[in-house]
PDB file of N, CA and C in Angstrom:
ATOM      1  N   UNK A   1       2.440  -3.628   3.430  1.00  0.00           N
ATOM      2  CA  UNK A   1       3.094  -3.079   2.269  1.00  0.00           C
ATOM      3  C   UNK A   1       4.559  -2.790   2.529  1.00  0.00           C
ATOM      4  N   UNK A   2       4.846  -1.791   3.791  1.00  0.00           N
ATOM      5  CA  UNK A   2       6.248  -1.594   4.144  1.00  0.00           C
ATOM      6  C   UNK A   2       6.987  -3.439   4.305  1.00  0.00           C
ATOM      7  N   UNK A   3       6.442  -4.292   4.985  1.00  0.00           N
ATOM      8  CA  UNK A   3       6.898  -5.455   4.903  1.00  0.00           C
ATOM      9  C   UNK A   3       7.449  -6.265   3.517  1.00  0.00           C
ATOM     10  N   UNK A   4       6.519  -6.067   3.236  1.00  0.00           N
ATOM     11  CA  UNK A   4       6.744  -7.045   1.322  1.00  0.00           C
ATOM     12  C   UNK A   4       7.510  -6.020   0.758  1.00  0.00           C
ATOM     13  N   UNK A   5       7.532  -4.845   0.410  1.00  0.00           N
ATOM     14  CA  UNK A   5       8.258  -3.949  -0.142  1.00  0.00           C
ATOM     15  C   UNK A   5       9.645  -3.740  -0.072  1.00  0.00           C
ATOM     16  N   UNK A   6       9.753  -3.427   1.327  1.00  0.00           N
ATOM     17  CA  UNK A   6      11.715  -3.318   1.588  1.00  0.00           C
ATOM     18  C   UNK A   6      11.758  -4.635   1.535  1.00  0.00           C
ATOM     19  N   UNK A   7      10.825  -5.676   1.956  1.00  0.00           N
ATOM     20  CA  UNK A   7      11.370  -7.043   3.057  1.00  0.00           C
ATOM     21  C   UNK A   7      12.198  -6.921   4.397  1.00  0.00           C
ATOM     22  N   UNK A   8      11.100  -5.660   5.267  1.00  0.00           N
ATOM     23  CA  UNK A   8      11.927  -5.522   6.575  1.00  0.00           C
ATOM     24  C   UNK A   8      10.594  -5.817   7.374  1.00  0.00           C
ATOM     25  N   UNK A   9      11.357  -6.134   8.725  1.00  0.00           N
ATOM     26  CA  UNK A   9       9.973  -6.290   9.777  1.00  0.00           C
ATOM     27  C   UNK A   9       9.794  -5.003  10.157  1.00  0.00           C
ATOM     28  N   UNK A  10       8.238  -4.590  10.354  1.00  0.00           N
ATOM     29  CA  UNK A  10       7.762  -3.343  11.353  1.00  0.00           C
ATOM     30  C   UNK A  10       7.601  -4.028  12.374  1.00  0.00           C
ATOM     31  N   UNK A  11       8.178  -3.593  13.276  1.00  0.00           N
ATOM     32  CA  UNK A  11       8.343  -3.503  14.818  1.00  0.00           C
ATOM     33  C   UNK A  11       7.040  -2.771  15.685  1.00  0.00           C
ATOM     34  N   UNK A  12       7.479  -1.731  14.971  1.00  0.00           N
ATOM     35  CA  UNK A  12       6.155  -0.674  16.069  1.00  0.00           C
ATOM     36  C   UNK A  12       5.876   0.155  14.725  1.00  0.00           C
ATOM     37  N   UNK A  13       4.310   0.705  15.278  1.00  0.00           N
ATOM     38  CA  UNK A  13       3.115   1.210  14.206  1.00  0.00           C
ATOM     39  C   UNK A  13       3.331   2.761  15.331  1.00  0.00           C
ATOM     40  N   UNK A  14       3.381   3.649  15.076  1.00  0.00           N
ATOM     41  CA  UNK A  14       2.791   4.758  15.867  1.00  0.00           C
ATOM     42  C   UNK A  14       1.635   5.520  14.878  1.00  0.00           C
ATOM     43  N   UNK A  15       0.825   5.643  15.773  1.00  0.00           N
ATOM     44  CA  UNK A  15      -0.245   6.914  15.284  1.00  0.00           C
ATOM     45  C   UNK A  15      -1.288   7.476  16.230  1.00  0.00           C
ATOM     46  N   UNK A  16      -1.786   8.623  16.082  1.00  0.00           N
ATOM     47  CA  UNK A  16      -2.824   9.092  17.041  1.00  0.00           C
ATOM     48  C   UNK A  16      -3.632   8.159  17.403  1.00  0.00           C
ATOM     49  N   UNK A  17      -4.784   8.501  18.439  1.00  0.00           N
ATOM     50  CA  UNK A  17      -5.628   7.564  18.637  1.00  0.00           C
ATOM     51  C   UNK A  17      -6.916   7.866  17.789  1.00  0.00           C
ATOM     52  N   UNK A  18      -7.067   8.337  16.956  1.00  0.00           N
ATOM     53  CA  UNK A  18      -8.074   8.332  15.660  1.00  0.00           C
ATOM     54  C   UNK A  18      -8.789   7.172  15.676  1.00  0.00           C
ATOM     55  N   UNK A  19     -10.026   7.102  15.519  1.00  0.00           N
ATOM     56  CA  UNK A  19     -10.655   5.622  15.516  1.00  0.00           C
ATOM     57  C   UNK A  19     -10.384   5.308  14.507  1.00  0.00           C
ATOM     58  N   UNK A  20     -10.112   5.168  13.437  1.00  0.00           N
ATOM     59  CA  UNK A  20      -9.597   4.596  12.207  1.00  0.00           C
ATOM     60  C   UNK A  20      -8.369   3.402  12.593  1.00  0.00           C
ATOM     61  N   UNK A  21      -8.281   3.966  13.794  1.00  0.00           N
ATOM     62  CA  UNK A  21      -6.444   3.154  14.138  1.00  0.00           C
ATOM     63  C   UNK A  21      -6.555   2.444  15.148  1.00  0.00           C
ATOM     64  N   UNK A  22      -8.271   2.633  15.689  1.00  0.00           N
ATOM     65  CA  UNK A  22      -8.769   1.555  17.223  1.00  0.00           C
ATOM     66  C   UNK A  22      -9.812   0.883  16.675  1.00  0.00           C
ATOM     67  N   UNK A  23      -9.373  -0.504  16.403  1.00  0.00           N
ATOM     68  CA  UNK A  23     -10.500  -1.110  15.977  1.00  0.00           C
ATOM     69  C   UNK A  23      -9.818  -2.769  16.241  1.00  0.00           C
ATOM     70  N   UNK A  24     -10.706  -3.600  16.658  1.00  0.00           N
ATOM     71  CA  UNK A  24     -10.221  -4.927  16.879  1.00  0.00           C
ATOM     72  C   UNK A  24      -9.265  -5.863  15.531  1.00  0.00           C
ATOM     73  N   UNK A  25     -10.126  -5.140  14.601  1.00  0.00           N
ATOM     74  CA  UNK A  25      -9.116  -6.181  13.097  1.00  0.00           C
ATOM     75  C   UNK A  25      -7.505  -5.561  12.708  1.00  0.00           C
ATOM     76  N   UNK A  26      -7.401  -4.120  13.288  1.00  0.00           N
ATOM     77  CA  UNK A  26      -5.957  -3.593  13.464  1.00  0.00           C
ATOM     78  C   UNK A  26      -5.530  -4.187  14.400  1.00  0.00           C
ATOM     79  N   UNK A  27      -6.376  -4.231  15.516  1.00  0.00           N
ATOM     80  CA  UNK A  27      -5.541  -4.740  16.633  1.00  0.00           C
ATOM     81  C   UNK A  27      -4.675  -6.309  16.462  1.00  0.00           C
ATOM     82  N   UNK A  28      -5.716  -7.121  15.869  1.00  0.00           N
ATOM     83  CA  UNK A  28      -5.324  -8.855  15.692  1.00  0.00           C
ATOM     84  C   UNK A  28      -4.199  -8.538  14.935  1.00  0.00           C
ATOM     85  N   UNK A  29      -4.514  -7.642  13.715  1.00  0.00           N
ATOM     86  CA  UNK A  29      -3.459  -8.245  12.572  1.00  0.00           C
ATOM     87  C   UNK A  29      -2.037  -7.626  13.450  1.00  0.00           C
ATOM     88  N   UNK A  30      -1.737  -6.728  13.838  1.00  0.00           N
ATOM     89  CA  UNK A  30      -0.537  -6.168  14.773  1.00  0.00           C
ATOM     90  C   UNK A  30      -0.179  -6.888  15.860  1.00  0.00           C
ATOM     91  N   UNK A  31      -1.373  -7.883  16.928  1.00  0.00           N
ATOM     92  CA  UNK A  31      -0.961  -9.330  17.509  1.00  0.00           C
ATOM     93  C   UNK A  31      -0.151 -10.611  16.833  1.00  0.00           C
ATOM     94  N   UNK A  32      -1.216 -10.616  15.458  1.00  0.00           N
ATOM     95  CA  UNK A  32      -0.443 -11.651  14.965  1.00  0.00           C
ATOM     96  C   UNK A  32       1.080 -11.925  14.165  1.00  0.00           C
ATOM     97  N   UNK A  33       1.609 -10.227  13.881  1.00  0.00           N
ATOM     98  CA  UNK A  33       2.618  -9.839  13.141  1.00  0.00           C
ATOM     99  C   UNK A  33       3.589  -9.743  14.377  1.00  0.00           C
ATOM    100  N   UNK A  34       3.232  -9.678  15.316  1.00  0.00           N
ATOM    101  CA  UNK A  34       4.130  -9.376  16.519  1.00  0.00           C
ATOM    102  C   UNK A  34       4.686  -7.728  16.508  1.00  0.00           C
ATOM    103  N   UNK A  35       3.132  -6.807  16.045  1.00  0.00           N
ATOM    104  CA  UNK A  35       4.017  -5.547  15.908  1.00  0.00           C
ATOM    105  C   UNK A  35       3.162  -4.534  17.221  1.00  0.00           C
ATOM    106  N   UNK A  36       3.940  -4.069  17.801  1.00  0.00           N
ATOM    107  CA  UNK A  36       3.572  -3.065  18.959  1.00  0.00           C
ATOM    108  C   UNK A  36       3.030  -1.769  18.600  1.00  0.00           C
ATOM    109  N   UNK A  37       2.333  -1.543  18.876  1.00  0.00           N
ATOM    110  CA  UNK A  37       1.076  -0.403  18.782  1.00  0.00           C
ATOM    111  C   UNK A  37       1.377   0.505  19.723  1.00  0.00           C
ATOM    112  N   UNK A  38       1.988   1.719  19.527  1.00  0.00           N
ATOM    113  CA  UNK A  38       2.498   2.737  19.716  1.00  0.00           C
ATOM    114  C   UNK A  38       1.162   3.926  19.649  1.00  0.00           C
ATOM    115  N   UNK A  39       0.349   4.399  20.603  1.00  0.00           N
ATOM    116  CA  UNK A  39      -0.398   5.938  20.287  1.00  0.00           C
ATOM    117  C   UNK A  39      -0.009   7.183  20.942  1.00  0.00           C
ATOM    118  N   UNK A  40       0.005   8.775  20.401  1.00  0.00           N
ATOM    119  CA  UNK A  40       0.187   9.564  20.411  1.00  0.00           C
ATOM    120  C   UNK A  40      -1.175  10.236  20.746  1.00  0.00           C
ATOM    121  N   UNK A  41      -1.349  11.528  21.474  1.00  0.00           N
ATOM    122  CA  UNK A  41      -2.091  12.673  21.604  1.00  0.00           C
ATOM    123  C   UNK A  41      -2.433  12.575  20.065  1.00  0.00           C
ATOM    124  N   UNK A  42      -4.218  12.265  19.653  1.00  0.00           N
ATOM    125  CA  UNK A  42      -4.456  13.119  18.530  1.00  0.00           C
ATOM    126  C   UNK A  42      -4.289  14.374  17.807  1.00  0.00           C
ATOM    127  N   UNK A  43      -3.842  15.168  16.765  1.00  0.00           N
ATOM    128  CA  UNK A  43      -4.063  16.251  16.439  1.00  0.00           C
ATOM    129  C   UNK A  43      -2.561  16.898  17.117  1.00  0.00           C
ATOM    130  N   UNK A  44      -1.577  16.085  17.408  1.00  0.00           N
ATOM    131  CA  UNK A  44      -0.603  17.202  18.004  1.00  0.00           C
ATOM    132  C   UNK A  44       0.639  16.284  17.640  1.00  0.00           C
ATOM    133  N   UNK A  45       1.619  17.343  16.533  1.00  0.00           N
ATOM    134  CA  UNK A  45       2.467  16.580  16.278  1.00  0.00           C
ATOM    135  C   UNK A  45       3.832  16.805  17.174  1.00  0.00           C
ATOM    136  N   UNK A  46       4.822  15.964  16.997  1.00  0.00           N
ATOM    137  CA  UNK A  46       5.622  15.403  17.492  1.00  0.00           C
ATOM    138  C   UNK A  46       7.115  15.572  16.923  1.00  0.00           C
TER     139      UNK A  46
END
């Protein structure tokens, strides 16, 4: 959405490690976009 929207590349994704955000079909589509997967301490912001 951020992609098509501005028309900018995401580079890097950050977010906790929540399983919502560890899962193999996030993982591919962020391989295949060439975007780096960034995780943080759950539950503790920054």
């Amino acid at each position: 959405l951020v992609q098509r929207g501005l028309q900018a590349q995401v580079r890097v994704v950050r977010t906790d490690k929540g399983t919502e955000f560890l899962n193999q079909t996030l993982h591919a589509y962020f391989a295949a976009e060439g975007i780096q997967h960034q995780m943080s301490v759950a539950r503790t912001p920054e």
